[in-house]
C-alpha atoms as a PDB file:
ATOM      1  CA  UNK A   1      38.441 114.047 233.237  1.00  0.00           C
ATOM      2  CA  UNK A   2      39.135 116.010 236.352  1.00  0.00           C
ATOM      3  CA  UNK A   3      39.579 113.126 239.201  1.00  0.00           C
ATOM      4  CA  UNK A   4      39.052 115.375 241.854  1.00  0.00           C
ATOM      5  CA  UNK A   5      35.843 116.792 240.565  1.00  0.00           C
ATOM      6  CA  UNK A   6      34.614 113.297 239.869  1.00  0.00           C
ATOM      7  CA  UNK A   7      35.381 111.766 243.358  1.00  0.00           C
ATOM      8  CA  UNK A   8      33.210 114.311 245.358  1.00  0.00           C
ATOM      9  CA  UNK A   9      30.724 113.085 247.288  1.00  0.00           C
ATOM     10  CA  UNK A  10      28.409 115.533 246.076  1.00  0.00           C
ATOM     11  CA  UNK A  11      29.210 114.486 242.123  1.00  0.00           C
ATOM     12  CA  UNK A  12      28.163 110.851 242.837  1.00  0.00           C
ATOM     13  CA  UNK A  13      25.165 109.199 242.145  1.00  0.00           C
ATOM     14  CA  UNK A  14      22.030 109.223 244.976  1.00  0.00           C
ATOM     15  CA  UNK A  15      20.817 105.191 244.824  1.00  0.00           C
ATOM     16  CA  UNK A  16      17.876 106.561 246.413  1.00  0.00           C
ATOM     17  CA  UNK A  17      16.893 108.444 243.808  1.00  0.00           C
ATOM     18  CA  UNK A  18      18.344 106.780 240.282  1.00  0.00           C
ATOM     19  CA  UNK A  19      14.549 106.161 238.831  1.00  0.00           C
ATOM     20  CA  UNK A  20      12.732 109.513 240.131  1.00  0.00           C
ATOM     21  CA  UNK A  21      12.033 110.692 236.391  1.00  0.00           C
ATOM     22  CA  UNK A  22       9.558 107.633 236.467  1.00  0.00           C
ATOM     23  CA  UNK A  23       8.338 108.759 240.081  1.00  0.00           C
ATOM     24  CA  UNK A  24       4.598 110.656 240.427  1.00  0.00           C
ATOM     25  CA  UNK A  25       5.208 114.150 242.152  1.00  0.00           C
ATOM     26  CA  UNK A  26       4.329 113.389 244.956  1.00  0.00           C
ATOM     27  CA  UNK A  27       6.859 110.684 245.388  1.00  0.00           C
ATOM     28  CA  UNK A  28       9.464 112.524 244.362  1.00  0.00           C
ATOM     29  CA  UNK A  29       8.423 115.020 246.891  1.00  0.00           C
ATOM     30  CA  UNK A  30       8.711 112.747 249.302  1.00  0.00           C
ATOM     31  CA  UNK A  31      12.361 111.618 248.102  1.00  0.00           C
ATOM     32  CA  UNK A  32      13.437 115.343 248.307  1.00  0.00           C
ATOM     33  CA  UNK A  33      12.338 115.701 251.738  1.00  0.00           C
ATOM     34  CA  UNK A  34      13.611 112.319 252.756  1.00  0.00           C
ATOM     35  CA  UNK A  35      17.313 113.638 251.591  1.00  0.00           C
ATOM     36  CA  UNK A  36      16.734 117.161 252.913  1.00  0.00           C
ATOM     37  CA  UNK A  37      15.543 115.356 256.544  1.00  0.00           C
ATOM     38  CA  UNK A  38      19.631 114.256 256.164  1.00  0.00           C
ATOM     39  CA  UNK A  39      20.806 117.913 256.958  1.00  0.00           C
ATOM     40  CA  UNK A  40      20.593 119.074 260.194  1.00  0.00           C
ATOM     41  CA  UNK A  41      22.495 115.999 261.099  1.00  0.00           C
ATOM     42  CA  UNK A  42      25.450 116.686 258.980  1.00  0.00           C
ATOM     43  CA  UNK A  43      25.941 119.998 260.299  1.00  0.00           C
ATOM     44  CA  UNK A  44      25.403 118.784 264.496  1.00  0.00           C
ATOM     45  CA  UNK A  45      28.439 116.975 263.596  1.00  0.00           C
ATOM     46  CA  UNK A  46      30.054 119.355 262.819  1.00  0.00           C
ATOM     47  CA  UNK A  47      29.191 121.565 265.915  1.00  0.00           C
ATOM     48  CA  UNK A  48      32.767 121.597 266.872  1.00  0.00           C
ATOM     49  CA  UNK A  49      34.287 123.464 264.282  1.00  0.00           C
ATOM     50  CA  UNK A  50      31.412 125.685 263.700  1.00  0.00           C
ATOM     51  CA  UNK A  51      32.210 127.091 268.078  1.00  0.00           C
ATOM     52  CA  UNK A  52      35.149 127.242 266.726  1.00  0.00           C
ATOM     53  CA  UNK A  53      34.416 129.517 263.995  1.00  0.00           C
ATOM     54  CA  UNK A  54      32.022 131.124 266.091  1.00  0.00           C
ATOM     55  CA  UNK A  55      34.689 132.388 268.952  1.00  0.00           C
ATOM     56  CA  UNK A  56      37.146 133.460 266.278  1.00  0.00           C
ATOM     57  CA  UNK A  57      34.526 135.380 264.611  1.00  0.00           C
ATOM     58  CA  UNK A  58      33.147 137.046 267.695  1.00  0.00           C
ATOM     59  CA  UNK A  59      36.696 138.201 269.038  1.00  0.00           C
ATOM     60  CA  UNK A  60      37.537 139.676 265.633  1.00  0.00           C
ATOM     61  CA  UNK A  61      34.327 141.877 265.583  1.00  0.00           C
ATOM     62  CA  UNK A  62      35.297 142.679 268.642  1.00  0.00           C
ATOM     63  CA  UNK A  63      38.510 143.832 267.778  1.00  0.00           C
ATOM     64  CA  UNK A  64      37.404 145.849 264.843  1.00  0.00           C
ATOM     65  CA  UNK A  65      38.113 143.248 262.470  1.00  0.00           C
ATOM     66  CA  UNK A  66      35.532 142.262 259.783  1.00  0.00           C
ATOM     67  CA  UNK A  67      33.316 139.471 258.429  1.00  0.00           C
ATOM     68  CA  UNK A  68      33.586 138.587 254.861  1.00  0.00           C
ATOM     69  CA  UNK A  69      32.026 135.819 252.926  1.00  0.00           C
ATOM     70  CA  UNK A  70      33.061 135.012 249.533  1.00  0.00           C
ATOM     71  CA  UNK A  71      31.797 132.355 247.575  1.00  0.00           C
ATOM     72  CA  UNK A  72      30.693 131.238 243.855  1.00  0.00           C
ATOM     73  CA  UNK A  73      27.030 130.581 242.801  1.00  0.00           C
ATOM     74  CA  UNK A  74      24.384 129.064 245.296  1.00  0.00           C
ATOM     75  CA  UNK A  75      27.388 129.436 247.838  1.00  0.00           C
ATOM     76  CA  UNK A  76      27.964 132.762 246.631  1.00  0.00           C
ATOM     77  CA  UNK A  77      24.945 133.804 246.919  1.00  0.00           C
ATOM     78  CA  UNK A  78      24.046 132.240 250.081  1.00  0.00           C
ATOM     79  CA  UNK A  79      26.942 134.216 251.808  1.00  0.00           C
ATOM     80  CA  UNK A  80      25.478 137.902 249.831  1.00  0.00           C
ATOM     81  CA  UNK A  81      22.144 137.463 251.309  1.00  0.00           C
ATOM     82  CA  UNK A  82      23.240 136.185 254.882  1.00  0.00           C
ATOM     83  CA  UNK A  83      25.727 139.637 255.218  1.00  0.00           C
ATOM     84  CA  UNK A  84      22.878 141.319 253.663  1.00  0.00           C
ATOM     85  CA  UNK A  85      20.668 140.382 256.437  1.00  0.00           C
ATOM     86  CA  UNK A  86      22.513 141.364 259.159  1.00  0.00           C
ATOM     87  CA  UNK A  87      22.363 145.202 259.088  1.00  0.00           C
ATOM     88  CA  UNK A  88      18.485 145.492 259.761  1.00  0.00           C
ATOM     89  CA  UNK A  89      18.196 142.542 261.783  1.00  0.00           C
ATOM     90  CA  UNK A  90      21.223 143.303 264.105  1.00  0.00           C
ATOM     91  CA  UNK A  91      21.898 146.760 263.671  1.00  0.00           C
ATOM     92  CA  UNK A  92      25.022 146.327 262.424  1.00  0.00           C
ATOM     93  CA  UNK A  93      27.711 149.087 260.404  1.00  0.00           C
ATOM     94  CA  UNK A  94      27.186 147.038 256.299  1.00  0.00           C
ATOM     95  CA  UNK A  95      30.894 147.353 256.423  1.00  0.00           C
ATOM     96  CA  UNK A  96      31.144 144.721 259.328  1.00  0.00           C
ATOM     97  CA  UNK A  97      29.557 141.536 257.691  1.00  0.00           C
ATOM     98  CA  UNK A  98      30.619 141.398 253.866  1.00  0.00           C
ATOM     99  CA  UNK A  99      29.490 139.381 251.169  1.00  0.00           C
ATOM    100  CA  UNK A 100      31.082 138.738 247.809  1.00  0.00           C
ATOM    101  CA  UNK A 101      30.075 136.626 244.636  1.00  0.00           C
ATOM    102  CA  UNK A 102      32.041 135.415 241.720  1.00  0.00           C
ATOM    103  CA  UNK A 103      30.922 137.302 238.837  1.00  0.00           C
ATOM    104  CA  UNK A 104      29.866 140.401 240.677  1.00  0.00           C
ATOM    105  CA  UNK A 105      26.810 141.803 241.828  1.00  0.00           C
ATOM    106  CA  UNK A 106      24.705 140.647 238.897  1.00  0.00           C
ATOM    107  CA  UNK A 107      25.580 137.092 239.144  1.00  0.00           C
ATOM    108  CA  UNK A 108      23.072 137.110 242.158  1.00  0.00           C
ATOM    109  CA  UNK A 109      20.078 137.272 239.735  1.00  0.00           C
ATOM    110  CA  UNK A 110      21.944 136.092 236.344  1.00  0.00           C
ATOM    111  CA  UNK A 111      24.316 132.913 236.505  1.00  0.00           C
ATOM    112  CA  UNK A 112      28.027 134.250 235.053  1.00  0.00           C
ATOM    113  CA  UNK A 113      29.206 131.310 233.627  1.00  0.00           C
ATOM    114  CA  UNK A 114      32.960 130.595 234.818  1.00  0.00           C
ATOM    115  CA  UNK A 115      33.443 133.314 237.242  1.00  0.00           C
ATOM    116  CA  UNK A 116      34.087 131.136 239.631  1.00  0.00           C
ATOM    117  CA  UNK A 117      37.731 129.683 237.600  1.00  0.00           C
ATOM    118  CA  UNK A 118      39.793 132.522 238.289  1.00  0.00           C
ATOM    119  CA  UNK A 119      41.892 132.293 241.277  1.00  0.00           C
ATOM    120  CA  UNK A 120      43.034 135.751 240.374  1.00  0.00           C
ATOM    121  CA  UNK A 121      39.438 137.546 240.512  1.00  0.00           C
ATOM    122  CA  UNK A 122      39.339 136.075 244.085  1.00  0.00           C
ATOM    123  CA  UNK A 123      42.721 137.464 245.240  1.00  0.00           C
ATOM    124  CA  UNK A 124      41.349 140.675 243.720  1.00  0.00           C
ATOM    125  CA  UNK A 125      38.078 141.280 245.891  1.00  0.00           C
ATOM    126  CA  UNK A 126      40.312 140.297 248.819  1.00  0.00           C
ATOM    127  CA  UNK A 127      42.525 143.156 247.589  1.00  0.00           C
ATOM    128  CA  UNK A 128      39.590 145.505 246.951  1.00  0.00           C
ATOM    129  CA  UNK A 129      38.328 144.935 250.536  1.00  0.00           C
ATOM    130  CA  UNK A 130      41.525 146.007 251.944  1.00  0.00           C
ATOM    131  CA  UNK A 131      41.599 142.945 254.748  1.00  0.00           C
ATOM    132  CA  UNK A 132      43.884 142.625 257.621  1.00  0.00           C
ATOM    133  CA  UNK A 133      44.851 140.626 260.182  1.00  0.00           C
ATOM    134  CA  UNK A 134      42.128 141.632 261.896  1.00  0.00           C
ATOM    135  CA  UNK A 135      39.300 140.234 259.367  1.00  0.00           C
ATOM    136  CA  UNK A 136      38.333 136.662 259.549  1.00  0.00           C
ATOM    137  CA  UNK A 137      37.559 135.855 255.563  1.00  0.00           C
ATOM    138  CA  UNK A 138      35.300 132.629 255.002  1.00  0.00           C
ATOM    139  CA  UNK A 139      34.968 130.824 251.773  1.00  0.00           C
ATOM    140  CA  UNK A 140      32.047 128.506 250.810  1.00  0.00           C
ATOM    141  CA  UNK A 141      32.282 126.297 248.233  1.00  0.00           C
ATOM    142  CA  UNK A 142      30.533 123.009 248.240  1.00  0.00           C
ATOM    143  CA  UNK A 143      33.221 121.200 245.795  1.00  0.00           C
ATOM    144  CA  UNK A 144      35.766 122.726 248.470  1.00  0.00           C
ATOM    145  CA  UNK A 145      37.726 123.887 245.128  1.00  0.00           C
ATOM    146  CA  UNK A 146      36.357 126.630 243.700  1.00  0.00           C
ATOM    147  CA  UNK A 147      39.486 128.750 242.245  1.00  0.00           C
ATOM    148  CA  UNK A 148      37.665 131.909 243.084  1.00  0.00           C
ATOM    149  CA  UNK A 149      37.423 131.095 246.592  1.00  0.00           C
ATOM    150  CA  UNK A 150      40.972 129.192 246.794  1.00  0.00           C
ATOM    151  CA  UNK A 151      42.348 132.542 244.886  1.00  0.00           C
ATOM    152  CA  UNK A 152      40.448 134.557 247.814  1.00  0.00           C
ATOM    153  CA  UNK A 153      41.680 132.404 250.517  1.00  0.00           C
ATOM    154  CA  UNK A 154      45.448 132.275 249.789  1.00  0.00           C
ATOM    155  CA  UNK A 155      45.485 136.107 249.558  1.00  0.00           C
ATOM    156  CA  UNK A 156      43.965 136.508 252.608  1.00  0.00           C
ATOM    157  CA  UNK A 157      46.480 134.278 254.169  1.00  0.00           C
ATOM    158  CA  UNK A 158      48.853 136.149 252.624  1.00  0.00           C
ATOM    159  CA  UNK A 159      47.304 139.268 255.109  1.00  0.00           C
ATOM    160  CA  UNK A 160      47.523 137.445 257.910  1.00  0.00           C
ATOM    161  CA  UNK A 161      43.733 137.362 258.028  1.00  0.00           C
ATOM    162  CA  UNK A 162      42.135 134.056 259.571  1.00  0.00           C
ATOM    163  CA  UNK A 163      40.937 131.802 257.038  1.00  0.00           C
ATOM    164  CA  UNK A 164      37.295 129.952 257.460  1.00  0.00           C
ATOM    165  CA  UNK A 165      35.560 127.037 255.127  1.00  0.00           C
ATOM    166  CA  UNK A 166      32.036 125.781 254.546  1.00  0.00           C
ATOM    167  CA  UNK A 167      32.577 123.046 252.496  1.00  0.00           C
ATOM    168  CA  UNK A 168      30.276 119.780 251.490  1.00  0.00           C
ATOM    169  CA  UNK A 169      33.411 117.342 251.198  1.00  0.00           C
ATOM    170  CA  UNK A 170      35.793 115.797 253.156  1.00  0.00           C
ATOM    171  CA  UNK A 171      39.438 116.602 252.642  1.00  0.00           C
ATOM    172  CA  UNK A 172      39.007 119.230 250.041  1.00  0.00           C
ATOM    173  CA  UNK A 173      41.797 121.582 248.428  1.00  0.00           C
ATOM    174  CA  UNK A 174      39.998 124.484 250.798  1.00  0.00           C
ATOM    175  CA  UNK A 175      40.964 122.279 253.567  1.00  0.00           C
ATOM    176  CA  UNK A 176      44.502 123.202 253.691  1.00  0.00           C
ATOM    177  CA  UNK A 177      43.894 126.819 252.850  1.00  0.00           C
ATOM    178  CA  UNK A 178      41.636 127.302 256.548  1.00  0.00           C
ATOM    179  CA  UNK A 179      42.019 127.708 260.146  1.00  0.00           C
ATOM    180  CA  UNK A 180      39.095 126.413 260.500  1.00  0.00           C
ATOM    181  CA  UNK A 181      37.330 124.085 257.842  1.00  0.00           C
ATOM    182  CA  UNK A 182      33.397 123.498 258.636  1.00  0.00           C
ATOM    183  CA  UNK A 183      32.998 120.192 255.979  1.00  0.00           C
ATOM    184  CA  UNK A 184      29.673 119.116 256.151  1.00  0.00           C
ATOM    185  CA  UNK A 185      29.004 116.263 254.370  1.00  0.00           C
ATOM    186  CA  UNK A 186      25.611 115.946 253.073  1.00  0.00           C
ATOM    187  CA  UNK A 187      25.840 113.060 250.615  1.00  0.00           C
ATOM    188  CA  UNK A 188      25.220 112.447 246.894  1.00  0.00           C
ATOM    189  CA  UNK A 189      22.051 115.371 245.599  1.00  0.00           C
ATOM    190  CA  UNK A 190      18.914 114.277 244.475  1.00  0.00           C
ATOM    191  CA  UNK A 191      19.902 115.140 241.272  1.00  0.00           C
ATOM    192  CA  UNK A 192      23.255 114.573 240.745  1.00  0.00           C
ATOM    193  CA  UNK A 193      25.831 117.643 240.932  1.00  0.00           C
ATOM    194  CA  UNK A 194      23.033 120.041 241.709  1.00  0.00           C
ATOM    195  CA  UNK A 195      24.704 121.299 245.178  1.00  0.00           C
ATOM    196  CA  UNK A 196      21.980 124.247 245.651  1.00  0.00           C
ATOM    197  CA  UNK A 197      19.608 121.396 246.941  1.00  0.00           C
ATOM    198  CA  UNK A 198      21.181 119.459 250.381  1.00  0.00           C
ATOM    199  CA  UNK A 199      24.477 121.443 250.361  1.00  0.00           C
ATOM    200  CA  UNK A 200      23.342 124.596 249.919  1.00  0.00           C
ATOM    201  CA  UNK A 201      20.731 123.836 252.494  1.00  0.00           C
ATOM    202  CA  UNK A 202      23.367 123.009 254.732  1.00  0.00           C
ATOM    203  CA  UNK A 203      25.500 126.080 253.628  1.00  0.00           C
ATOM    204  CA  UNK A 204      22.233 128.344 254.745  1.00  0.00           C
ATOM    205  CA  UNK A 205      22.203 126.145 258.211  1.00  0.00           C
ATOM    206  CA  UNK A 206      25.732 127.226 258.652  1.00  0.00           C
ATOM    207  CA  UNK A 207      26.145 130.848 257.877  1.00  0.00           C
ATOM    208  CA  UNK A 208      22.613 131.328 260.341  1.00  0.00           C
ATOM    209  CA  UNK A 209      24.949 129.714 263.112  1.00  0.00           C
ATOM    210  CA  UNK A 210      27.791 131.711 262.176  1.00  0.00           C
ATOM    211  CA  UNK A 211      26.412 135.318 261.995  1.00  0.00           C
ATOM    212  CA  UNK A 212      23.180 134.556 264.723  1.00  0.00           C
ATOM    213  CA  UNK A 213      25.850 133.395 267.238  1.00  0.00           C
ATOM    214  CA  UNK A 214      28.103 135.861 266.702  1.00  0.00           C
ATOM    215  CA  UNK A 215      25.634 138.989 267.254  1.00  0.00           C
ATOM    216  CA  UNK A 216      24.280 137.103 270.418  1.00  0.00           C
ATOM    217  CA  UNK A 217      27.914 137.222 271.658  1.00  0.00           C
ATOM    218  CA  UNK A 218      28.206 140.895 271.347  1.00  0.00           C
ATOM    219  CA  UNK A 219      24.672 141.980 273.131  1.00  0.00           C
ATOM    220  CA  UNK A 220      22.635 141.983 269.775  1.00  0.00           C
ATOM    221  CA  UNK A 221      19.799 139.967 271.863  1.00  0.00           C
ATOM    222  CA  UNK A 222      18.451 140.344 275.133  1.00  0.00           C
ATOM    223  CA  UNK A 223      16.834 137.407 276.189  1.00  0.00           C
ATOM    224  CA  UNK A 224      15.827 135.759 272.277  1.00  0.00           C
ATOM    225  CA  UNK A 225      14.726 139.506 270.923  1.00  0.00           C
ATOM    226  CA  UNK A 226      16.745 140.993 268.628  1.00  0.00           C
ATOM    227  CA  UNK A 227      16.814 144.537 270.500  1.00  0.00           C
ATOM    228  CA  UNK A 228      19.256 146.127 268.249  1.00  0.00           C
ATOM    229  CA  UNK A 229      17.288 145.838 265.467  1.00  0.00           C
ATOM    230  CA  UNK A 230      16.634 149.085 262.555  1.00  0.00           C
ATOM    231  CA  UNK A 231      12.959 149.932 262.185  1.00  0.00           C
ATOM    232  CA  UNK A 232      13.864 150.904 258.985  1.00  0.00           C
ATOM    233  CA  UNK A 233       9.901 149.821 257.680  1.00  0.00           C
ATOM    234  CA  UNK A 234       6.433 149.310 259.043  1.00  0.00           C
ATOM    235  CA  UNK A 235       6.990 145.355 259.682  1.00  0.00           C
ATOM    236  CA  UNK A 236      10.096 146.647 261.677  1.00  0.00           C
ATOM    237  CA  UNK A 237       8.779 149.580 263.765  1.00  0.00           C
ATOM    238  CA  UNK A 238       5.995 147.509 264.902  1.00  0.00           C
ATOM    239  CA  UNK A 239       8.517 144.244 265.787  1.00  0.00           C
ATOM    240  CA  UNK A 240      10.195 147.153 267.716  1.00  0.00           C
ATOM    241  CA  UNK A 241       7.457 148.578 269.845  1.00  0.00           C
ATOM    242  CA  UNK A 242       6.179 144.705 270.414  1.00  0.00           C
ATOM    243  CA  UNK A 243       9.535 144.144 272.099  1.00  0.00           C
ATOM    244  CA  UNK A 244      10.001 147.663 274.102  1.00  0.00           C
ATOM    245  CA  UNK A 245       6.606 146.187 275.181  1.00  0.00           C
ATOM    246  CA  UNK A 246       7.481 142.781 276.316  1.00  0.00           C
ATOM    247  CA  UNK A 247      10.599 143.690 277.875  1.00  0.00           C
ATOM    248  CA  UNK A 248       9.024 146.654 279.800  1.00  0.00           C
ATOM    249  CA  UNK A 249       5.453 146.698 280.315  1.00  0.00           C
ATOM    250  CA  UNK A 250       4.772 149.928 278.883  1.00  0.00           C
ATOM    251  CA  UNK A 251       1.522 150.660 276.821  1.00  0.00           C
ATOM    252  CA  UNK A 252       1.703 150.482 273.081  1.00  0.00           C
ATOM    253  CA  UNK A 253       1.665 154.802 272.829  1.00  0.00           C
ATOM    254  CA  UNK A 254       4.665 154.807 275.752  1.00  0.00           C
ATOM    255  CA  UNK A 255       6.619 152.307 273.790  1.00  0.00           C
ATOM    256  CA  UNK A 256       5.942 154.204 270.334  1.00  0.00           C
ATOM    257  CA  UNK A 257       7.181 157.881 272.428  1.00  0.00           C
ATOM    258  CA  UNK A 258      10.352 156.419 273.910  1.00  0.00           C
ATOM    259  CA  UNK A 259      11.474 154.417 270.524  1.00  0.00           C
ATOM    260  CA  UNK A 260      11.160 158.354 268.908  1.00  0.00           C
ATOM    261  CA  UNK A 261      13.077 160.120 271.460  1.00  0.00           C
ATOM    262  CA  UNK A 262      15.618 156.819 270.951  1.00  0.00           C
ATOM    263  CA  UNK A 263      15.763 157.774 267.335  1.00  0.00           C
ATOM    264  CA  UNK A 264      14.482 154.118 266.876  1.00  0.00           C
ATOM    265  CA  UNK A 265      17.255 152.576 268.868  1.00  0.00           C
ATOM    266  CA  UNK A 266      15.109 149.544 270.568  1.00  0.00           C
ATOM    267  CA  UNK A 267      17.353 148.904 273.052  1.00  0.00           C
ATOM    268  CA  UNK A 268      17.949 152.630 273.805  1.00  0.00           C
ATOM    269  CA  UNK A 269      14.664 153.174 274.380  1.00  0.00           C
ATOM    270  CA  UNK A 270      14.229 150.075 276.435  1.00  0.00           C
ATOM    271  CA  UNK A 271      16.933 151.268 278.842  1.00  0.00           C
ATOM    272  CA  UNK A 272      15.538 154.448 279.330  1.00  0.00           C
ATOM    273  CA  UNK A 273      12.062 153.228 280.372  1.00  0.00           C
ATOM    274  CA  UNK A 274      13.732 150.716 282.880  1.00  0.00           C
ATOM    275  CA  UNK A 275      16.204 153.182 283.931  1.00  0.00           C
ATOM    276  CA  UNK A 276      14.424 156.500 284.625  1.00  0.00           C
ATOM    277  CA  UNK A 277      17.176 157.839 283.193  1.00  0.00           C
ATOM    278  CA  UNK A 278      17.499 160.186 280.303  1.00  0.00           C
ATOM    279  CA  UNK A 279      18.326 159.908 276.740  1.00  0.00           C
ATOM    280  CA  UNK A 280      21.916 160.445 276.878  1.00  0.00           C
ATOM    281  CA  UNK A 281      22.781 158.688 280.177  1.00  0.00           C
ATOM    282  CA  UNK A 282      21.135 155.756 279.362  1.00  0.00           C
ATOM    283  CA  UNK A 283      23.531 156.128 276.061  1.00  0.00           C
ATOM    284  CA  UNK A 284      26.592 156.200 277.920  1.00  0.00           C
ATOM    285  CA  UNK A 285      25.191 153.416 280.234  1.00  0.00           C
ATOM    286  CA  UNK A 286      24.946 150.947 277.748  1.00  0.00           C
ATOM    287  CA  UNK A 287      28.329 152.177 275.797  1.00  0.00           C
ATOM    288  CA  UNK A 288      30.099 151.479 279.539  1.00  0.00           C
ATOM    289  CA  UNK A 289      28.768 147.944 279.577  1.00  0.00           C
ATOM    290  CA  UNK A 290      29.794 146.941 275.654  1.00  0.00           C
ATOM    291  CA  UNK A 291      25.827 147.329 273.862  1.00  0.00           C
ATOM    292  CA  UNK A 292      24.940 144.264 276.440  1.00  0.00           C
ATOM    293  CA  UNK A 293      21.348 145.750 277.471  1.00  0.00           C
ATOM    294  CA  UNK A 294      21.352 143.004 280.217  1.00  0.00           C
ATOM    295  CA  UNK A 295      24.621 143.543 281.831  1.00  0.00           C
ATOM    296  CA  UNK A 296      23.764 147.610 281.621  1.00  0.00           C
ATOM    297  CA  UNK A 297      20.408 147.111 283.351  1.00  0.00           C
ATOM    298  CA  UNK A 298      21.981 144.907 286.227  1.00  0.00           C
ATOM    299  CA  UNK A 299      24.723 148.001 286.421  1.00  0.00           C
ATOM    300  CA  UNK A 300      22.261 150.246 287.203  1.00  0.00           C
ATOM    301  CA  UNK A 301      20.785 147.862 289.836  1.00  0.00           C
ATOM    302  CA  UNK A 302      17.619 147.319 287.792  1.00  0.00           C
ATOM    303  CA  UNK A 303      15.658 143.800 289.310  1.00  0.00           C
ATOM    304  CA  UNK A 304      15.212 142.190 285.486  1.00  0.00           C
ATOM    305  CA  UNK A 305      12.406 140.222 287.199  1.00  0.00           C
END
């Protein structure tokens, strides 16, 4: 018997739920979302460490470091999709926000049974992605032992690269392989051991903070709109004129002109309509002031009023 694995929090048995195979559905409904309602709390406490993480993350992007999650399973594949996310959302270069599962690509749709027990395999994707001491690598793992993520962690270390957790444990074997550790305990699972219910909830709560914060930081968002968005499809285009429209005034066909001559750069186009200036100036304004399409606008003396 593996002690550690059998002291987790998340391995132990819920009391509030030991007789829900007798329960109707609807209350064991209602004990799910009486566990899940146990969440947000976890991770407010642990608000500190996520700033933290949050700073560190923002001044490596900065810096041309990099992002890169790495994980096993449900934390695997939480980190995949968050990374995933980020490009159309944010705008952002797919090399900047990385996401890596145990197992490979096709273990997001098809479980690969003990991918996650090689320490080695983790070193290697750390290997393959080249990191520096620039990147800030973070490993999620609600056990907080997962050799593929330890593996990933210590060879990152071994870069000089900082070293984040998400964990659902306290004082986990990740702990002393981080900078930063993010441990948010959730408690026992509704059903015991199965970690993509509350902790992977919580993982999901995390990695939003993480990545949403970070993007605000660097001028991603003017005001709560995500003006560096890619209106890479129909849903997007239109989000994109909506907000050229909000933030400007313009009429629906003025907003639709300006995000062409933008080549679909929202906040391009934005800057030129409040501006007056032309395509390329209104480039080099906003490349002066860092991407921040507020801090370009007050430059140029523009009443945001």
């Amino acid at each position: 018997m593996n002690d550690y694995l059998s002291n987790l929090i998340t391995e132990q048995v819920n009391q509030e739920t030991e007789n829900i195979d007798e329960c109707t559905t609807e209350q064991i409904l209602n004990l799910i979302n009486r566990e899940d309602s146990k969440v947000p709390d976890a991770v407010r406490k642990e608000i500190p460490n996520i700033t933290k993480a949050v700073d560190i993350i923002y001044e490596s992007l900065s810096s041309g470091g990099r992002m890169i999650y790495l994980g096993a399973g449900t934390s695997g594949r939480l980190g995949v999709l968050d990374a995933s996310e980020c490009p159309p959302t944010y705008g952002t270069d797919p090399e900047l926000i990385q996401g890596y599962i145990a197992g490979g690509d096709g273990a997001l749709r098809t479980a690969v049974e003990g991918s996650e027990d090689s320490e080695e395999e983790g070193r290697k994707q750390v290997k393959e992605c080249s990191v520096t001491k620039k990147d800030v690598i973070i490993g999620i793992t609600a056990s907080g032992s997962a050799p593929y993520v330890c593996g990933a962690l210590k060879q990152a270390r071994e870069y000089g690269a900082t070293t984040i957790g998400v964990v659902n444990n306290d004082n986990t074997k990740l702990n002393k392989l981080c900078d930063i550790c993010i441990e948010v305990v959730v408690g026992p699972e509704v059903v015991i051991g199965s970690t993509r219910m509350k902790a992977g909830t919580a993982q999901k709560l995390v990695l939003n903070m993480l990545t949403t914060a970070a993007m605000i930081k660097l001028g991603k968002v003017y005001g709560n709109m995500m003006v560096d968005l890619k209106a890479s499809n129909n849903k997007l285009n239109e989000r994109s004129i909506r907000i050229i429209r909000k933030v400007t005034g313009v009429n629906e066909e003025s907003a639709l002109k300006y995000l062409e001559e933008a080549d679909k750069n929202t906040k391009l186009a934005i800057m030129m309509i409040l501006s007056g200036e032309s395509c390329e100036n209104s480039k080099r304004i906003l490349e002066k002031n860092q991407g921040y399409l507020k801090r370009a606008l007050k430059a140029s003396d523009i009443n945001l009023n």
